[in-house]
C-alpha atoms as a PDB file:
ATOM      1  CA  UNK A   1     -11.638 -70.000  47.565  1.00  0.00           C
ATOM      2  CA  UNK A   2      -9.176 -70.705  44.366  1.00  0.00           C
ATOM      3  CA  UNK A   3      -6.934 -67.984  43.616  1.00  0.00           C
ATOM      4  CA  UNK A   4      -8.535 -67.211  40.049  1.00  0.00           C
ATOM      5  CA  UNK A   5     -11.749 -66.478  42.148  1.00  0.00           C
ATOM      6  CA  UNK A   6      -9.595 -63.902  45.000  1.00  0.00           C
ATOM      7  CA  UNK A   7      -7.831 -62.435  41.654  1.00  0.00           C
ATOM      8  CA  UNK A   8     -11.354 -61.613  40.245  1.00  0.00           C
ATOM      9  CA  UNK A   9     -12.370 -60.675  43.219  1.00  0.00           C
ATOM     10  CA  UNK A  10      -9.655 -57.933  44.351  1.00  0.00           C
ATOM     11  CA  UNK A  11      -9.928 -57.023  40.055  1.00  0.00           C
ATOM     12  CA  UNK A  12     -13.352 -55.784  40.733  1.00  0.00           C
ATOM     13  CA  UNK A  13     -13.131 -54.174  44.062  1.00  0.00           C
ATOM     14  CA  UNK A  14     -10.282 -52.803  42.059  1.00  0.00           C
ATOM     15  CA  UNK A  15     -12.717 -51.230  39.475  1.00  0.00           C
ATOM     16  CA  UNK A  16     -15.031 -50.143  42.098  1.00  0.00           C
ATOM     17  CA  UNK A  17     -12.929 -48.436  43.408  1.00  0.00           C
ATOM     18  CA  UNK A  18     -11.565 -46.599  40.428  1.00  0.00           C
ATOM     19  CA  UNK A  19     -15.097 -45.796  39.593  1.00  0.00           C
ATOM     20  CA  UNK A  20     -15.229 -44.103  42.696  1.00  0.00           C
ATOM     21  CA  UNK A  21     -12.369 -42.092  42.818  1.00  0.00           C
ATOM     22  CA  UNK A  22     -12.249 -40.811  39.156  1.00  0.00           C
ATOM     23  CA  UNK A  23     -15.754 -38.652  39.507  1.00  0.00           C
ATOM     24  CA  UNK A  24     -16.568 -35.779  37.759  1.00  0.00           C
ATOM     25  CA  UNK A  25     -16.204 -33.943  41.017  1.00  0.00           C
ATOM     26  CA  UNK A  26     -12.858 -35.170  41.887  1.00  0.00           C
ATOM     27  CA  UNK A  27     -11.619 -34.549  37.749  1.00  0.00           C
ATOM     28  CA  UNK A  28     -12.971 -30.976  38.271  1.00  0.00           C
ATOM     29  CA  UNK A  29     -10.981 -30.686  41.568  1.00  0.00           C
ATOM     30  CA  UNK A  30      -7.931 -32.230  39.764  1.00  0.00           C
ATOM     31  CA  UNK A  31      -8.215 -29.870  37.242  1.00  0.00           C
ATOM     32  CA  UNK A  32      -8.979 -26.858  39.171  1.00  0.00           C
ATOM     33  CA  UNK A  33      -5.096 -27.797  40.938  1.00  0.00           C
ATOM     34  CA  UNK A  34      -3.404 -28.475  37.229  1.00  0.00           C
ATOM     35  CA  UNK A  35      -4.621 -25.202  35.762  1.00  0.00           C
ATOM     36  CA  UNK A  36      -3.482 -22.834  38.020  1.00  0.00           C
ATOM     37  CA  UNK A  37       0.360 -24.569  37.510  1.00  0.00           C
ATOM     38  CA  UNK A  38       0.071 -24.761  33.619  1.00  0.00           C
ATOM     39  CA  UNK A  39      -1.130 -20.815  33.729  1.00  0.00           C
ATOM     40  CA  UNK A  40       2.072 -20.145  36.210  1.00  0.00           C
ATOM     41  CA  UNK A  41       4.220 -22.407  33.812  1.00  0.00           C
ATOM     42  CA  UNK A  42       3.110 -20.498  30.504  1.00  0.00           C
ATOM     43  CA  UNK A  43       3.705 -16.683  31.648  1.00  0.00           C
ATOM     44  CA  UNK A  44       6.699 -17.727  33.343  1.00  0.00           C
ATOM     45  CA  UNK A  45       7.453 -18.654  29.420  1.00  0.00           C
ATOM     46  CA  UNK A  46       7.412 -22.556  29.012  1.00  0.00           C
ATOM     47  CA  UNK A  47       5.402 -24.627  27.132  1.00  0.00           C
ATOM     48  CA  UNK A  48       5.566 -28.453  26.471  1.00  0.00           C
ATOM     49  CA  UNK A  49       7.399 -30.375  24.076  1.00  0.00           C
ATOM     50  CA  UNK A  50       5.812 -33.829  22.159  1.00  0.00           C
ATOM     51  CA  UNK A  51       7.840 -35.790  25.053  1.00  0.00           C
ATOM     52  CA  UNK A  52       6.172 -33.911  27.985  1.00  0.00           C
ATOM     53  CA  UNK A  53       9.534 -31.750  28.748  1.00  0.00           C
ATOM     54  CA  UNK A  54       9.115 -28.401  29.793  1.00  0.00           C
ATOM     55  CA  UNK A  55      10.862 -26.352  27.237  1.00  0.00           C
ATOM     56  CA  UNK A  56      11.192 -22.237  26.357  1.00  0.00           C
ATOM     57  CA  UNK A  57       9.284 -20.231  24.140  1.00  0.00           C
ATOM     58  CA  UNK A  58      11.311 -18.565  21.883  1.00  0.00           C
ATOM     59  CA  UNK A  59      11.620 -14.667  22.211  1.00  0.00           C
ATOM     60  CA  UNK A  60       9.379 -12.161  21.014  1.00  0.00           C
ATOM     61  CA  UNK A  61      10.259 -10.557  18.067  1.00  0.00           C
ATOM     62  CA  UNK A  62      10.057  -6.695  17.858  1.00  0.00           C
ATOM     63  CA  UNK A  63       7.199  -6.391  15.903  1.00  0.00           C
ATOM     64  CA  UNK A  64       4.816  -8.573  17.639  1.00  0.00           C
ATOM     65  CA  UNK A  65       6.253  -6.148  21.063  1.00  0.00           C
ATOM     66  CA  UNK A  66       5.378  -3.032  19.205  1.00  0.00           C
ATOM     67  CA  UNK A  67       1.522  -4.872  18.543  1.00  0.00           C
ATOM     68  CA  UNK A  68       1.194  -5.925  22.161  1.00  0.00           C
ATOM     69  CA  UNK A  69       1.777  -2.398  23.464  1.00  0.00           C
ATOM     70  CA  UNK A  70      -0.822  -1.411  21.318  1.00  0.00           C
ATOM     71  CA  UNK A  71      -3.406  -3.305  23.389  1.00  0.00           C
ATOM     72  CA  UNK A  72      -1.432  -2.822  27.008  1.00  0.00           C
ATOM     73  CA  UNK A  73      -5.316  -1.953  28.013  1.00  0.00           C
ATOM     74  CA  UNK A  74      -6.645  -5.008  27.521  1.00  0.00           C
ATOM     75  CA  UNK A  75      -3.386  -7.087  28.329  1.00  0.00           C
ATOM     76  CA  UNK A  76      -4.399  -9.942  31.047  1.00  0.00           C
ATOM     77  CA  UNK A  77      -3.177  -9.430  34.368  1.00  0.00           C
ATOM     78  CA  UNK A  78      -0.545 -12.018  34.446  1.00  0.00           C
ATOM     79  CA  UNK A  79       1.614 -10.225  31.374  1.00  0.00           C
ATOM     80  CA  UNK A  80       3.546  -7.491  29.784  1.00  0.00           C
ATOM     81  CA  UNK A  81       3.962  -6.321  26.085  1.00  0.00           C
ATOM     82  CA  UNK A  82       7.423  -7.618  26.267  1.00  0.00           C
ATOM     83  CA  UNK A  83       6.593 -11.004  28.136  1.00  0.00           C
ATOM     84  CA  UNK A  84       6.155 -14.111  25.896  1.00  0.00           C
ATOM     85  CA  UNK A  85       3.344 -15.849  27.508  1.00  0.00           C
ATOM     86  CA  UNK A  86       1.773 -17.153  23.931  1.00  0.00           C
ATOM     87  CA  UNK A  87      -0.906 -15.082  22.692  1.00  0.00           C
ATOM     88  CA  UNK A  88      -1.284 -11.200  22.081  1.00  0.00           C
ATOM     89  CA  UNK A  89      -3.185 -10.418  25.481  1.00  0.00           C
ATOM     90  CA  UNK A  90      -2.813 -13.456  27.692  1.00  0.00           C
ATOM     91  CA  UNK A  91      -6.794 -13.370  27.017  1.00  0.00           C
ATOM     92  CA  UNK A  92      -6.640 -17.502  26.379  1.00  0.00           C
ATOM     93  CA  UNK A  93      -4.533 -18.270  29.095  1.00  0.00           C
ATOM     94  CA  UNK A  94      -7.141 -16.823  31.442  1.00  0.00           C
ATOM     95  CA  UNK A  95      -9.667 -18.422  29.627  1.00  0.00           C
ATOM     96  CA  UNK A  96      -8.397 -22.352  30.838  1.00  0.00           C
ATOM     97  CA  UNK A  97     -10.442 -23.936  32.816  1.00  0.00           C
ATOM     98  CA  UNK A  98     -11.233 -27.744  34.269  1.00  0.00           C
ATOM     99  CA  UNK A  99     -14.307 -29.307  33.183  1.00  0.00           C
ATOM    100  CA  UNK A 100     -16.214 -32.524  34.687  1.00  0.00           C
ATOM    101  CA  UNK A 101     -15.574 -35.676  33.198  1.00  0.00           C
ATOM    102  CA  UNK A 102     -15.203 -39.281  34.200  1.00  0.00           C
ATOM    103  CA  UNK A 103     -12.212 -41.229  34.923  1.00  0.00           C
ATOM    104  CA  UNK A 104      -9.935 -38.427  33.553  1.00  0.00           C
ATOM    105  CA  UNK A 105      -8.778 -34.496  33.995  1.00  0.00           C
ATOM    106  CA  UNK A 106     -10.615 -32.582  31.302  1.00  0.00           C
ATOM    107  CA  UNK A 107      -8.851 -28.898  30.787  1.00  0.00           C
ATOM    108  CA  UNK A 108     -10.434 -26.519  28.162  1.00  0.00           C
ATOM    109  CA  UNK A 109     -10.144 -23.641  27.171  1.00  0.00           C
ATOM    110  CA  UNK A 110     -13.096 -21.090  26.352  1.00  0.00           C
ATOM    111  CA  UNK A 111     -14.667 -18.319  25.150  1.00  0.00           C
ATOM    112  CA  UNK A 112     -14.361 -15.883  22.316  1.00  0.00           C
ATOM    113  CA  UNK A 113     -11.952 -13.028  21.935  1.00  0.00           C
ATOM    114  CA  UNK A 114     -13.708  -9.692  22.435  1.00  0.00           C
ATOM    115  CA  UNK A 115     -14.028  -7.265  19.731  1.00  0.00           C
ATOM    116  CA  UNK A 116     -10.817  -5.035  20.435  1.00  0.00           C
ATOM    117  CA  UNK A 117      -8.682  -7.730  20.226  1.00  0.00           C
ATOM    118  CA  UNK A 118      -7.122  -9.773  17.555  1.00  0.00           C
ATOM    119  CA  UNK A 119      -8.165 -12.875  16.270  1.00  0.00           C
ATOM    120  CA  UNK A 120     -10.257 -12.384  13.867  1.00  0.00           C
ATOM    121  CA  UNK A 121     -10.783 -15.150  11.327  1.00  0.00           C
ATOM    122  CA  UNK A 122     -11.330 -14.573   7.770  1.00  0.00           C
ATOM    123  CA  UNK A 123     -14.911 -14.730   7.518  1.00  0.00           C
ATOM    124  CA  UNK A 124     -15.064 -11.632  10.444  1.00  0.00           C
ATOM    125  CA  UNK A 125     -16.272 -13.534  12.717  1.00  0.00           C
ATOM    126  CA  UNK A 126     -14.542 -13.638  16.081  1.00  0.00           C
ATOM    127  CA  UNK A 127     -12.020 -16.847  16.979  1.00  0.00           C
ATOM    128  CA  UNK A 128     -12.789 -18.565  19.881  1.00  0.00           C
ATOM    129  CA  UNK A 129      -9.575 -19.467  22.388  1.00  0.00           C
ATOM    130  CA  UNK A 130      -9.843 -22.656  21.034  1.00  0.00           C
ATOM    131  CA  UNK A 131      -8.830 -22.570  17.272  1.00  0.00           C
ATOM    132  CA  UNK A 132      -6.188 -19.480  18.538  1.00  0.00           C
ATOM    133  CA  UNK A 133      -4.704 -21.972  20.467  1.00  0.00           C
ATOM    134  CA  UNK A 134      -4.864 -24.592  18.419  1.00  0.00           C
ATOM    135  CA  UNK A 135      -2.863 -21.521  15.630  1.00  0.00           C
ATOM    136  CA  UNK A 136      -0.543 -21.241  18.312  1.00  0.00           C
ATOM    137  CA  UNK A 137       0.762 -24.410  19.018  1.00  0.00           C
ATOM    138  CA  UNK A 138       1.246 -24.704  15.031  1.00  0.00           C
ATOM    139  CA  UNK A 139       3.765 -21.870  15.086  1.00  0.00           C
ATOM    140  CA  UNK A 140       5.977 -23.395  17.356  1.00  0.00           C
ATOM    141  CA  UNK A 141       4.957 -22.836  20.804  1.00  0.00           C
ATOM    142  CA  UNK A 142       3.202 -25.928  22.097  1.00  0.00           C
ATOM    143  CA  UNK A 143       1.575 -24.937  25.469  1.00  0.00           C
ATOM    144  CA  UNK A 144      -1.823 -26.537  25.814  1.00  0.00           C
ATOM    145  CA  UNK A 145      -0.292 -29.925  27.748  1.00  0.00           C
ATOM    146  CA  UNK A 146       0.833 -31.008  31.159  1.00  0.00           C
ATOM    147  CA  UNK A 147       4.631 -31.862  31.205  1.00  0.00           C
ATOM    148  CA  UNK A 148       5.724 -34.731  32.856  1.00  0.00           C
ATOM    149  CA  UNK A 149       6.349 -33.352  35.884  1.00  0.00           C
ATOM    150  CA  UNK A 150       2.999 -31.966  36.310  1.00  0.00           C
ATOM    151  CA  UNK A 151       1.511 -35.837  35.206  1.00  0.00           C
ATOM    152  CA  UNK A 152       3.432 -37.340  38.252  1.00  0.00           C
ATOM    153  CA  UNK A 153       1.656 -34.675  40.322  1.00  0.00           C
ATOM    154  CA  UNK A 154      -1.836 -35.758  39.221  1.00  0.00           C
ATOM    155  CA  UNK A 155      -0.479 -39.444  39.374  1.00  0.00           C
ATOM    156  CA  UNK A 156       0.751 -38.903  42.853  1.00  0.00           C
ATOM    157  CA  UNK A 157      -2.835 -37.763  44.093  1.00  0.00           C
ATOM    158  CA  UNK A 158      -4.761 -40.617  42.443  1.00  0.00           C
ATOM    159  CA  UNK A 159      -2.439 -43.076  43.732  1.00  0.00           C
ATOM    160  CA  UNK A 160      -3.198 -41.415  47.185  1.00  0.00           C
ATOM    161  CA  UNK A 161      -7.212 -41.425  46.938  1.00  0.00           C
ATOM    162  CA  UNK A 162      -6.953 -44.684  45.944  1.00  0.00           C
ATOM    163  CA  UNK A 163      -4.741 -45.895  48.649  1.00  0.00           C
ATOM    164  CA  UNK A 164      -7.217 -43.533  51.368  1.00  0.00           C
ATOM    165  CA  UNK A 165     -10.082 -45.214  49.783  1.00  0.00           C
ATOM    166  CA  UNK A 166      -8.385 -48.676  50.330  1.00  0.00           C
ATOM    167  CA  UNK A 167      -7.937 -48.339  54.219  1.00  0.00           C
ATOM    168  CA  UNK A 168     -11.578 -47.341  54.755  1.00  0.00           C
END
């Protein structure tokens, strides 16, 4: 066999291969392990700057404190009035999730804000997390990204289902 016909050869097991690692089911499970770090990353007060470097938020100002108390009640879980983690209630943090998709990590995040909360856009209706997020990362505190670090991670497991699929 000429070595143009191995190199095609080992090309298209190459692709096969791939193919069969980069499922929906294994992008969901991907995701599912990428979420839960970007959700620790954010309350802990870091987002992601256009190079993929972690970087601080900047502080709450007084103001937007004084509002956040006002819905303590409906705060998420993984914040305080005085904690910058983004958004008014944490509500669109909570709201990330992975979704299926083939041959990369999809990472969304859903839903509408509920009626108590802010977020209303000018029509009445209700935002969704989406556009909020979308507002958010406007004013200055890009979030809604994996930083480099978190990248190699995912890199790091592909490279090792790949290799595992190799020696079987």
């Amino acid at each position: 066999m000429s070595n143009i016909k191995k190199i095609q050869k080992i090309k298209k097991q190459a692709r096969e291969i791939i193919e069969a690692v980069l499922t929906p089911q294994t992008s969901i499970s991907l995701g599912n392990v990428l979420v839960p770090r970007m959700k620790t990353r954010i309350t802990l007060g870091y987002g992601v700057d256009a190079q993929g470097k972690q970087t601080i938020f900047k502080p709450l100002s007084k103001n937007y404190i004084e509002l956040r108390k006002k819905f303590s009640s409906n705060l998420s879980k993984r914040t305080r009035p005085k904690k910058s983690n983004v958004t008014a209630t944490g509500q669109m943090i909570d709201a990330m999730r992975a979704v299926p998709a083939s041959g990369k990590i999809v990472i969304e995040i859903s839903g509408r804000r509920s009626r108590e909360l802010t977020g209303a856009v000018p029509s009445g209706d209700l935002a969704n997390n989406a556009t909020i997020a979308r507002f958010v990362e406007k004013g200055g505190r890009p979030f809604f990204a994996a930083t480099n670090a978190e990248k190699q991670f995912l890199i790091r497991e592909i490279k090792f289902m790949i290799l595992k699929k190799l020696r079987f």
